[in-house]
PDB file of N, CA and C in Angstrom:
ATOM      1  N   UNK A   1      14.679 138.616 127.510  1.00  0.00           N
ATOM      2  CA  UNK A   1      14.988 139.973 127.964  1.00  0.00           C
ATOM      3  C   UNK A   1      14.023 140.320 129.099  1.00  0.00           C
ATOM      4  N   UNK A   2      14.313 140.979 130.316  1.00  0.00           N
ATOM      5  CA  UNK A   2      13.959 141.377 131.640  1.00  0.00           C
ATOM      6  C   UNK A   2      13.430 142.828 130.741  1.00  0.00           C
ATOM      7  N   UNK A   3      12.190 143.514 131.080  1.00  0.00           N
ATOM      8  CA  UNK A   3      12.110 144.639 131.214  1.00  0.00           C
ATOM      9  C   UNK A   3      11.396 145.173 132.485  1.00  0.00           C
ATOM     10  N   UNK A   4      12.668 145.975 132.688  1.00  0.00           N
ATOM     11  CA  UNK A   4      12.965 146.807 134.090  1.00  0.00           C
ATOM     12  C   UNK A   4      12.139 148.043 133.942  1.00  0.00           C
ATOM     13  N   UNK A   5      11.337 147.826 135.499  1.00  0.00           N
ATOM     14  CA  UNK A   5      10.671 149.049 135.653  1.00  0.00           C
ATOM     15  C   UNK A   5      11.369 150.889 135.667  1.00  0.00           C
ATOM     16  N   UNK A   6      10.901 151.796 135.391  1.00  0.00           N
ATOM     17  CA  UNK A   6      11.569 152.951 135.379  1.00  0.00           C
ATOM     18  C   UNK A   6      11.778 153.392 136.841  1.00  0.00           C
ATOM     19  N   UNK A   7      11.126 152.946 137.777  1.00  0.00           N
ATOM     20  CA  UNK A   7      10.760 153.406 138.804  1.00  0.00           C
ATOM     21  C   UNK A   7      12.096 152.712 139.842  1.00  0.00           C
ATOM     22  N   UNK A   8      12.374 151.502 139.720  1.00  0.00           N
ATOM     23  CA  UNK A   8      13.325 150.543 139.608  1.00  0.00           C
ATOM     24  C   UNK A   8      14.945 150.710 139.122  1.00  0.00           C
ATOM     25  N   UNK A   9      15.220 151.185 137.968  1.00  0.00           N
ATOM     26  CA  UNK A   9      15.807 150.920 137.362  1.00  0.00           C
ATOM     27  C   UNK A   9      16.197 152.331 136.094  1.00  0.00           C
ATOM     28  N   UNK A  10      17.020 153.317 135.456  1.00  0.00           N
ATOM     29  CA  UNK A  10      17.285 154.255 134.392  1.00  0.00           C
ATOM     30  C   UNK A  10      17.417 152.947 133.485  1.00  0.00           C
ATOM     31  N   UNK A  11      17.732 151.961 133.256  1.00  0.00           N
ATOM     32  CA  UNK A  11      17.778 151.367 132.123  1.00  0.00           C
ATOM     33  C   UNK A  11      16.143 150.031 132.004  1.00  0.00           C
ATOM     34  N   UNK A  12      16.172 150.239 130.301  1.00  0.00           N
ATOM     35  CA  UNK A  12      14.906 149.872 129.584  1.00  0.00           C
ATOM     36  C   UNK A  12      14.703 147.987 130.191  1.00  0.00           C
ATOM     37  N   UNK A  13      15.935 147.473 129.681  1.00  0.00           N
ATOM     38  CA  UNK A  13      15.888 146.046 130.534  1.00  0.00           C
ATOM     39  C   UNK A  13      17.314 145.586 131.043  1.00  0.00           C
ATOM     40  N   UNK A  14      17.741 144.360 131.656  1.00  0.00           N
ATOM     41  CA  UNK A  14      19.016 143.581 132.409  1.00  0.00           C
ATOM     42  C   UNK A  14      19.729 144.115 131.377  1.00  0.00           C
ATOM     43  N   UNK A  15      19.911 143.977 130.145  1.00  0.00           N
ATOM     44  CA  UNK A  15      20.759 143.399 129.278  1.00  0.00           C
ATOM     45  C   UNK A  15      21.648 145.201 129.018  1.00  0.00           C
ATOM     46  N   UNK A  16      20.346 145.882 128.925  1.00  0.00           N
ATOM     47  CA  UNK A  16      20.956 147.075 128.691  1.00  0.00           C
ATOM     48  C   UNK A  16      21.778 147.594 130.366  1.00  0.00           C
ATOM     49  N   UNK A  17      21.420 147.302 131.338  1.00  0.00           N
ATOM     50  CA  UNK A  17      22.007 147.444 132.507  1.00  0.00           C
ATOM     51  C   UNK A  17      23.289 146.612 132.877  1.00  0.00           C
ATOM     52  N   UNK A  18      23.559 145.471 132.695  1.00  0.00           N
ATOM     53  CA  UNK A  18      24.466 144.846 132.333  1.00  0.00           C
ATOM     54  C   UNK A  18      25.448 145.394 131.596  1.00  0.00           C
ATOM     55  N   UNK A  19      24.970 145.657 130.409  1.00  0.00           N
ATOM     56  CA  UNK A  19      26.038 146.491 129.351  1.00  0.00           C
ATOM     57  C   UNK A  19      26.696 147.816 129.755  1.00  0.00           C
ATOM     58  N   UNK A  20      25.782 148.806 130.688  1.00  0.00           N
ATOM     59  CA  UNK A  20      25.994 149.731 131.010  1.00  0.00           C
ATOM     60  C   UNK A  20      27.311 149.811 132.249  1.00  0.00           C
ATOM     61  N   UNK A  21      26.811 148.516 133.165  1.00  0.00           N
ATOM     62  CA  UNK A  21      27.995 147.915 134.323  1.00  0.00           C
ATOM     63  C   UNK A  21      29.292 147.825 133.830  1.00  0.00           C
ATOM     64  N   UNK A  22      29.110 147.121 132.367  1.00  0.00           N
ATOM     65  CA  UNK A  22      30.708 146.436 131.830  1.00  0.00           C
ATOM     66  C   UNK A  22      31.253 147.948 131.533  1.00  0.00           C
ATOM     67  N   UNK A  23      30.756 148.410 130.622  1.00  0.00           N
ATOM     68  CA  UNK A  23      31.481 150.063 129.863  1.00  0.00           C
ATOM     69  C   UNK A  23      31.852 150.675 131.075  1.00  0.00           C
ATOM     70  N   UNK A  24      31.609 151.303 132.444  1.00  0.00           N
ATOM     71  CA  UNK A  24      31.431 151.407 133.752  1.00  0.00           C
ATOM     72  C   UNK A  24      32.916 150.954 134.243  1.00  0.00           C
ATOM     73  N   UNK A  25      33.117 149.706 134.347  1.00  0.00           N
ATOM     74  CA  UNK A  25      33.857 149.164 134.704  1.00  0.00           C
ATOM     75  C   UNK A  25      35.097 149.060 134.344  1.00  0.00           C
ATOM     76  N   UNK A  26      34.714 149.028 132.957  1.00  0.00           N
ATOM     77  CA  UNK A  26      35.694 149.223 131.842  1.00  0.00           C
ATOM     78  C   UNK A  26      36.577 150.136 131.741  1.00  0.00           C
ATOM     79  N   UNK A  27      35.781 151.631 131.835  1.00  0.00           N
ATOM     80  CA  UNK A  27      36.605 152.715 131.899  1.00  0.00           C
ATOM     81  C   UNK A  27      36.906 153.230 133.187  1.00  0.00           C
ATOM     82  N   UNK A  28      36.434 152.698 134.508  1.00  0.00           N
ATOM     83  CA  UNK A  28      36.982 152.678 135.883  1.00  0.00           C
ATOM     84  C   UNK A  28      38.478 151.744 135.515  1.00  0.00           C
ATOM     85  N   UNK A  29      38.852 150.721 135.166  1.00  0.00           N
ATOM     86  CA  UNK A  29      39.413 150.551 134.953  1.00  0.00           C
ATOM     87  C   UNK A  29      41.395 151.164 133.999  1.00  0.00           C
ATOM     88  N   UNK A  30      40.759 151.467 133.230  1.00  0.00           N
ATOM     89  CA  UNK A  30      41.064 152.095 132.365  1.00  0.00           C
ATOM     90  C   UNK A  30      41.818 153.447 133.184  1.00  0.00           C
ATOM     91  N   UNK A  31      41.132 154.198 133.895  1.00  0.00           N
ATOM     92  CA  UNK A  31      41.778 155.197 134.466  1.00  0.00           C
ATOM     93  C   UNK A  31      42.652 154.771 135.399  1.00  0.00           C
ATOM     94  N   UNK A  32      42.182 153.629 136.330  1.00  0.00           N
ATOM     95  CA  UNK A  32      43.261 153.179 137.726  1.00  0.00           C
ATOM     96  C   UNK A  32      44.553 152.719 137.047  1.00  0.00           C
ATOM     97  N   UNK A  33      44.711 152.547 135.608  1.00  0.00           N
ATOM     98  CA  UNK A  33      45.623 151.767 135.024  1.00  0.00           C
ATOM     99  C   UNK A  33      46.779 153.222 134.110  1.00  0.00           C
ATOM    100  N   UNK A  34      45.944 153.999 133.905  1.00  0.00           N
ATOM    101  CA  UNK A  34      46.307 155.198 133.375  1.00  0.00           C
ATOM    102  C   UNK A  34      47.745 155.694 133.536  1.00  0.00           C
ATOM    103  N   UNK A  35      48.243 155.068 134.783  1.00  0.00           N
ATOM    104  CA  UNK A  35      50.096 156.176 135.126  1.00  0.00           C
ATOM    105  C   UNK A  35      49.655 157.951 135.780  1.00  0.00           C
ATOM    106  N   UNK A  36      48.564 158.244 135.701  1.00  0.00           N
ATOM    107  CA  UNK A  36      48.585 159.756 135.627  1.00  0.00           C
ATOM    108  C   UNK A  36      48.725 159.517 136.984  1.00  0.00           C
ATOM    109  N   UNK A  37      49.228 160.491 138.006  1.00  0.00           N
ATOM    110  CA  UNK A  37      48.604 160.891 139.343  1.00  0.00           C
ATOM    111  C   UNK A  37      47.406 161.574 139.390  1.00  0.00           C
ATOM    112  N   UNK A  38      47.067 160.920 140.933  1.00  0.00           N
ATOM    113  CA  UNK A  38      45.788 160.956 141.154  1.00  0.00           C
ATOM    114  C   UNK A  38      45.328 162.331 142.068  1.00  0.00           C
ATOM    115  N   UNK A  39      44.417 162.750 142.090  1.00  0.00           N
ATOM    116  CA  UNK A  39      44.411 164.097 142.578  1.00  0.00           C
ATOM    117  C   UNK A  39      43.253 164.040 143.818  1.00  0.00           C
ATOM    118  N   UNK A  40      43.869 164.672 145.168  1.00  0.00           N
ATOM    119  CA  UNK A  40      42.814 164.221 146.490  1.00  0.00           C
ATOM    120  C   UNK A  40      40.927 165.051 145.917  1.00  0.00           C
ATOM    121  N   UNK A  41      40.031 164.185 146.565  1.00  0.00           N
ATOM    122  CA  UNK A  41      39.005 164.989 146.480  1.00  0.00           C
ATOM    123  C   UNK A  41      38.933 166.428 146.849  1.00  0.00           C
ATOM    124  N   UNK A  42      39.327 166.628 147.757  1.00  0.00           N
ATOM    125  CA  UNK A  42      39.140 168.127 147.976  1.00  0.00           C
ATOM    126  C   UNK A  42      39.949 169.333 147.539  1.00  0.00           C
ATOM    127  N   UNK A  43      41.242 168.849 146.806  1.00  0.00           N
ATOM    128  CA  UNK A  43      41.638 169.205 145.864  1.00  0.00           C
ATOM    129  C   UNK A  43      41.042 169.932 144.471  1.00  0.00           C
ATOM    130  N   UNK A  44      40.712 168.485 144.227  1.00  0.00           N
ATOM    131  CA  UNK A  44      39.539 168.767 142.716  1.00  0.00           C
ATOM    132  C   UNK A  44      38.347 168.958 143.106  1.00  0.00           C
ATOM    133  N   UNK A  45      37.853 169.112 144.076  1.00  0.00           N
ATOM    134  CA  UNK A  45      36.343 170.188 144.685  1.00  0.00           C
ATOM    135  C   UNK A  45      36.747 171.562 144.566  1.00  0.00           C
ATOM    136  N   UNK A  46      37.866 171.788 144.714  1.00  0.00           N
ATOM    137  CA  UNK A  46      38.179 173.042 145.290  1.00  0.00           C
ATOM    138  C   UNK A  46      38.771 173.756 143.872  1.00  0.00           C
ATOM    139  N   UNK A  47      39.261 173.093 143.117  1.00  0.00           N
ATOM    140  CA  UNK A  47      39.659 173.315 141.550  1.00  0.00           C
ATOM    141  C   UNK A  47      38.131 173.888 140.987  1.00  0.00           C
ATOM    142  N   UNK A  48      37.015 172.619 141.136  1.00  0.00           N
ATOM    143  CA  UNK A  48      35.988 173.069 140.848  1.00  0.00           C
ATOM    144  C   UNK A  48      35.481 174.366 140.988  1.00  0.00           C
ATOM    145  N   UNK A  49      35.466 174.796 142.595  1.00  0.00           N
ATOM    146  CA  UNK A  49      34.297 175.672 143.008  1.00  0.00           C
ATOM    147  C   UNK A  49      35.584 176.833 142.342  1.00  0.00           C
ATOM    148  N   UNK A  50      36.768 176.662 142.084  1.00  0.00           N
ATOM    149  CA  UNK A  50      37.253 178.426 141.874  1.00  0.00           C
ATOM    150  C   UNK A  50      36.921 178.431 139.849  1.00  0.00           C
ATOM    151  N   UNK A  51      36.464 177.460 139.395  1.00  0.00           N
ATOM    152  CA  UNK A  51      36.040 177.584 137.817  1.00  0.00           C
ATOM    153  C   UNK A  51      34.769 177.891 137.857  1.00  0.00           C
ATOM    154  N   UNK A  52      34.347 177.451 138.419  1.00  0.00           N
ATOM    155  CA  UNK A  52      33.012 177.668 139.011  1.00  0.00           C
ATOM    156  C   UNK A  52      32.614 179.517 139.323  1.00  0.00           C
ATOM    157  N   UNK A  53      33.413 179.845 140.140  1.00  0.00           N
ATOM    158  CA  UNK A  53      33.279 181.400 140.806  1.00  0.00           C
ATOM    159  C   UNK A  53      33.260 182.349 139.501  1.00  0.00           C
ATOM    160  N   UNK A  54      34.858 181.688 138.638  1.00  0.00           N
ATOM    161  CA  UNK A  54      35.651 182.352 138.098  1.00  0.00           C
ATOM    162  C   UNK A  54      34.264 183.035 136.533  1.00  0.00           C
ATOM    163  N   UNK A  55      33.775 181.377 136.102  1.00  0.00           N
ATOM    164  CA  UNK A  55      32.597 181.577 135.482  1.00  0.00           C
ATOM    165  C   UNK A  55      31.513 182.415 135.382  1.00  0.00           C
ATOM    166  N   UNK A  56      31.055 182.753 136.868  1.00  0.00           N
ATOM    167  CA  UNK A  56      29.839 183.299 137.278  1.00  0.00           C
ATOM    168  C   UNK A  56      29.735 184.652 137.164  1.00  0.00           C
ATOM    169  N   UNK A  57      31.565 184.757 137.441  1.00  0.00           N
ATOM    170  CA  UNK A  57      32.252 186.416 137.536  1.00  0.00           C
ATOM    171  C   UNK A  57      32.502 187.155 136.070  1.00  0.00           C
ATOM    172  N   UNK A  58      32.464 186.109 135.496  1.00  0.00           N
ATOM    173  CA  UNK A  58      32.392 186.447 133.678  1.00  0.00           C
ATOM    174  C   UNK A  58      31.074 186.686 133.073  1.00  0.00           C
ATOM    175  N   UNK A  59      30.089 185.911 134.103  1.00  0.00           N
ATOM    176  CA  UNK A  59      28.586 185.802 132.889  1.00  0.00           C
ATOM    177  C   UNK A  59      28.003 187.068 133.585  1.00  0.00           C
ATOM    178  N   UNK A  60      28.239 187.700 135.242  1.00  0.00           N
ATOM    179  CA  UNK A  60      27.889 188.607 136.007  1.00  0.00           C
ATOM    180  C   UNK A  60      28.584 190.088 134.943  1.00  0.00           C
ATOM    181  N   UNK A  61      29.650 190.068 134.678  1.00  0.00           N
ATOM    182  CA  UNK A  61      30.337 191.017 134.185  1.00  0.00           C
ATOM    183  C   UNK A  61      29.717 191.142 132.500  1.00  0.00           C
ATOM    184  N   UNK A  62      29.357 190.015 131.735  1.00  0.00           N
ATOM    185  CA  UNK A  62      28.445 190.113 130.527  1.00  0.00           C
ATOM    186  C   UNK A  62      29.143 189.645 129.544  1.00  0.00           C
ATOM    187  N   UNK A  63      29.824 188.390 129.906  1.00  0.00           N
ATOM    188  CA  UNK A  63      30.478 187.993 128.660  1.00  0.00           C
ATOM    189  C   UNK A  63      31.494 187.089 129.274  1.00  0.00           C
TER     190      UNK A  63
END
């Protein structure tokens, strides 16, 4: 077992980084294979920032 510096590396050694790549990959996978349509980035940025607003306008208002 490699142990990987922190400074280097979020994972403890290879093996756990490795593992982390496959699951990664795995579920990148997994979605391109999915059937759903796919939605443009700025689309779903823009989905974001109005849940986002919509949020702020609820916790501003007190609830």
């Amino acid at each position: 077992m490699t142990v990987l510096s922190p400074i280097e590396s979020e994972f403890a050694s290879t093996e756990e980084a490795e593992a982390h790549d496959l699951w990664l990959r795995r579920k990148i996978a997994a979605s391109l294979n999915d059937g759903l349509p796919t939605v443009p980035h700025d689309e779903a940025m823009a989905e974001i920032e109005r849940l986002l607003t919509q949020a702020e306008g609820r916790l501003r208002q007190g609830g």
